[in-house]
C-alpha atoms as a PDB file:
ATOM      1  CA  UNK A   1     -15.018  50.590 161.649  1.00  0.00           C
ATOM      2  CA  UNK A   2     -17.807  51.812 159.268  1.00  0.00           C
ATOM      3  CA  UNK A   3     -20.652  49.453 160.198  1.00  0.00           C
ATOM      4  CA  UNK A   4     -20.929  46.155 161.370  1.00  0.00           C
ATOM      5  CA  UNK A   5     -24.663  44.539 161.613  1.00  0.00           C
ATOM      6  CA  UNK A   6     -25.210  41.104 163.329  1.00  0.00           C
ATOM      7  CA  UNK A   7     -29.013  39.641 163.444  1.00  0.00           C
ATOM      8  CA  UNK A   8     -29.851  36.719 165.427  1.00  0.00           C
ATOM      9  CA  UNK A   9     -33.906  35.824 165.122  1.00  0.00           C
ATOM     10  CA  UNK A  10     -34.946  35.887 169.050  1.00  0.00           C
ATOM     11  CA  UNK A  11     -38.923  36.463 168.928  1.00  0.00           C
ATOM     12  CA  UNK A  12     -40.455  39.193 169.346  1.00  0.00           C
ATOM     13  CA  UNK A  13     -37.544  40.809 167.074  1.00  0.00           C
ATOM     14  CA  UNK A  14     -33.972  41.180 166.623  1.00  0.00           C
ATOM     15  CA  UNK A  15     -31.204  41.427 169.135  1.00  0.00           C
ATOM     16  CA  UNK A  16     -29.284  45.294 169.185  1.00  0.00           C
ATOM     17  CA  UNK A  17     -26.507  45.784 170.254  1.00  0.00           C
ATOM     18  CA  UNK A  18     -26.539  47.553 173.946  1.00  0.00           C
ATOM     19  CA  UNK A  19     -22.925  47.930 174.138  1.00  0.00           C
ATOM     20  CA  UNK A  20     -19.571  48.884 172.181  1.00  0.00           C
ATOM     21  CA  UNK A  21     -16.189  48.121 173.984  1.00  0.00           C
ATOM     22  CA  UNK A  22     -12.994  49.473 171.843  1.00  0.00           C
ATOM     23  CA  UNK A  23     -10.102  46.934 171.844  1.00  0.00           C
ATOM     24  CA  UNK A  24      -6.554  47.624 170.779  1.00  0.00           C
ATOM     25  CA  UNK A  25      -7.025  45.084 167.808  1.00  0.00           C
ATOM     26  CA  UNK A  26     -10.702  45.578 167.410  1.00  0.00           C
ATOM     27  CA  UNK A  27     -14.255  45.918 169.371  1.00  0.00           C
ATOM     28  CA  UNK A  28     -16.981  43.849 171.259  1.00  0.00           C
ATOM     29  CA  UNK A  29     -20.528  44.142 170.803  1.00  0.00           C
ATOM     30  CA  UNK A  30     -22.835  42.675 172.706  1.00  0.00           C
ATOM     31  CA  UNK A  31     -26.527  42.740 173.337  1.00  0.00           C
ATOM     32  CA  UNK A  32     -29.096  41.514 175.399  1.00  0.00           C
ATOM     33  CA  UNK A  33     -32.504  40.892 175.869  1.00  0.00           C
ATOM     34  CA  UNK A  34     -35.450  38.770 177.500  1.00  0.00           C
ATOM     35  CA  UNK A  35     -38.984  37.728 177.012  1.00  0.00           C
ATOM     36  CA  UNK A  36     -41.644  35.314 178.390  1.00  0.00           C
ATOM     37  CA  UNK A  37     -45.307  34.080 178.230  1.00  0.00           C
ATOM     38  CA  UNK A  38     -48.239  34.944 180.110  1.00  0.00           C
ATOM     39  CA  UNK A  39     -50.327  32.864 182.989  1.00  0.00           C
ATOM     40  CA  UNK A  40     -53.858  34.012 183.089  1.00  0.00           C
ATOM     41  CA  UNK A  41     -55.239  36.634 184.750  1.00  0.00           C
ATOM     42  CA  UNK A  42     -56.535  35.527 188.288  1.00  0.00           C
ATOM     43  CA  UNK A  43     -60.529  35.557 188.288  1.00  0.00           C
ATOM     44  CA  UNK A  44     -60.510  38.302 191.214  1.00  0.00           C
ATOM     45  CA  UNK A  45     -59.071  40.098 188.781  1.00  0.00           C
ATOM     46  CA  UNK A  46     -61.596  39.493 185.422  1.00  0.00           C
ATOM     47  CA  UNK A  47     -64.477  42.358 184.696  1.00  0.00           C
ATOM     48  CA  UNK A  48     -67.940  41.559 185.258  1.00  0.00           C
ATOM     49  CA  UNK A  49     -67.916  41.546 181.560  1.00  0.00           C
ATOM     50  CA  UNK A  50     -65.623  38.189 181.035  1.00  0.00           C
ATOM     51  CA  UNK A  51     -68.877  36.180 182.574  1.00  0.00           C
ATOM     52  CA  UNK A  52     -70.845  37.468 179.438  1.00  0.00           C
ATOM     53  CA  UNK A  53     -71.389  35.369 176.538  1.00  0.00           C
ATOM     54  CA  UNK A  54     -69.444  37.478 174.478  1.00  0.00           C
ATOM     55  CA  UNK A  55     -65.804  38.548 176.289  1.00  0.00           C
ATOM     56  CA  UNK A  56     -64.480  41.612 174.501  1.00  0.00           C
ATOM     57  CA  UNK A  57     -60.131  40.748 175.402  1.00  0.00           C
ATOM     58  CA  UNK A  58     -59.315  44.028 175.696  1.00  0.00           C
ATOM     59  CA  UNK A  59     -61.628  44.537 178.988  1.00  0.00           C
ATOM     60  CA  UNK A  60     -59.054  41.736 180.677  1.00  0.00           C
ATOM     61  CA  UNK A  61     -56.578  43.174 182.578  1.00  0.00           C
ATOM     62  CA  UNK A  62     -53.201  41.833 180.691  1.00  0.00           C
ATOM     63  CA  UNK A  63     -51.235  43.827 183.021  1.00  0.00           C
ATOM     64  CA  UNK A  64     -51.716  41.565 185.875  1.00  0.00           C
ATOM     65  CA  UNK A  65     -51.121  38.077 184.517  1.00  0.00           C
ATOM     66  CA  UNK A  66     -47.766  36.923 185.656  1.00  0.00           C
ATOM     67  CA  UNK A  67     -44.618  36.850 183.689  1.00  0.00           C
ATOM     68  CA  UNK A  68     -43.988  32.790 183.355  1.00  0.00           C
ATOM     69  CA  UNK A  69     -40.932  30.631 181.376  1.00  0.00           C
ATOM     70  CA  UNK A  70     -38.795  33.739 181.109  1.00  0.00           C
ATOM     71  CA  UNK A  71     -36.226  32.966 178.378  1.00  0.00           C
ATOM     72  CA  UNK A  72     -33.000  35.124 178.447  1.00  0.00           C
ATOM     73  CA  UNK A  73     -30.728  35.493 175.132  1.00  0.00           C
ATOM     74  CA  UNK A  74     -27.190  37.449 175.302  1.00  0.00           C
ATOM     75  CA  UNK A  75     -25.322  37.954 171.855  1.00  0.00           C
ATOM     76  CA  UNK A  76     -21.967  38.825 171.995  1.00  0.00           C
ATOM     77  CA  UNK A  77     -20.055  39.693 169.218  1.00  0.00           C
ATOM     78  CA  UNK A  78     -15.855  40.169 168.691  1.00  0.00           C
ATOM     79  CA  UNK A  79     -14.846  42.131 165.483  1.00  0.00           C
ATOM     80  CA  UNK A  80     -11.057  42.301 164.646  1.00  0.00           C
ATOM     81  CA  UNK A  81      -9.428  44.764 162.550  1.00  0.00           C
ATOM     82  CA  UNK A  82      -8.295  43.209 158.487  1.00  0.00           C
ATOM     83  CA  UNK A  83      -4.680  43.243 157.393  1.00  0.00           C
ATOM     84  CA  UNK A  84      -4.782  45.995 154.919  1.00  0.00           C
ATOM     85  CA  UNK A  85      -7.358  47.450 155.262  1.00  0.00           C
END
């Protein structure tokens, strides 16, 4: 096998392949991979500076807000071997 190259569109960015099982009449690819969206950050958590009239975003603390509607998206991929080839 020389290259193979499978894209499937899965925001924030392509899918690669994680693993490469070798078959007797080909191979398996698969990958995997996961993303979500973000609750707020909890007000106990906010700078003193997020009650000023202007909030500069990168003074919030985007570490701490919670991981919500985590979506999940496995690719798997079975590539035989051509007659003559």
């Amino acid at each position: 096998m020389l290259a193979v190259q499978a894209a499937s569109y899965f925001s924030p960015g392509f899918v690669p392949m994680q693993e490469l099982t070798a078959h007797e009449t080909g191979w398996t690819l698969a990958g995997h991979q996961a993303k979500g969206y973000y609750g707020p950050v909890a007000a106990s958590d906010l700078p003193p500076a997020s009650q000023e009239e202007v909030s500069p975003w990168y003074l919030l603390s985007h570490y701490k807000r919670p991981l919500t509607h985590e979506q999940r998206h496995d690719l798997r991929a079975d590539v035989g071997r051509e007659k003559g080839v």
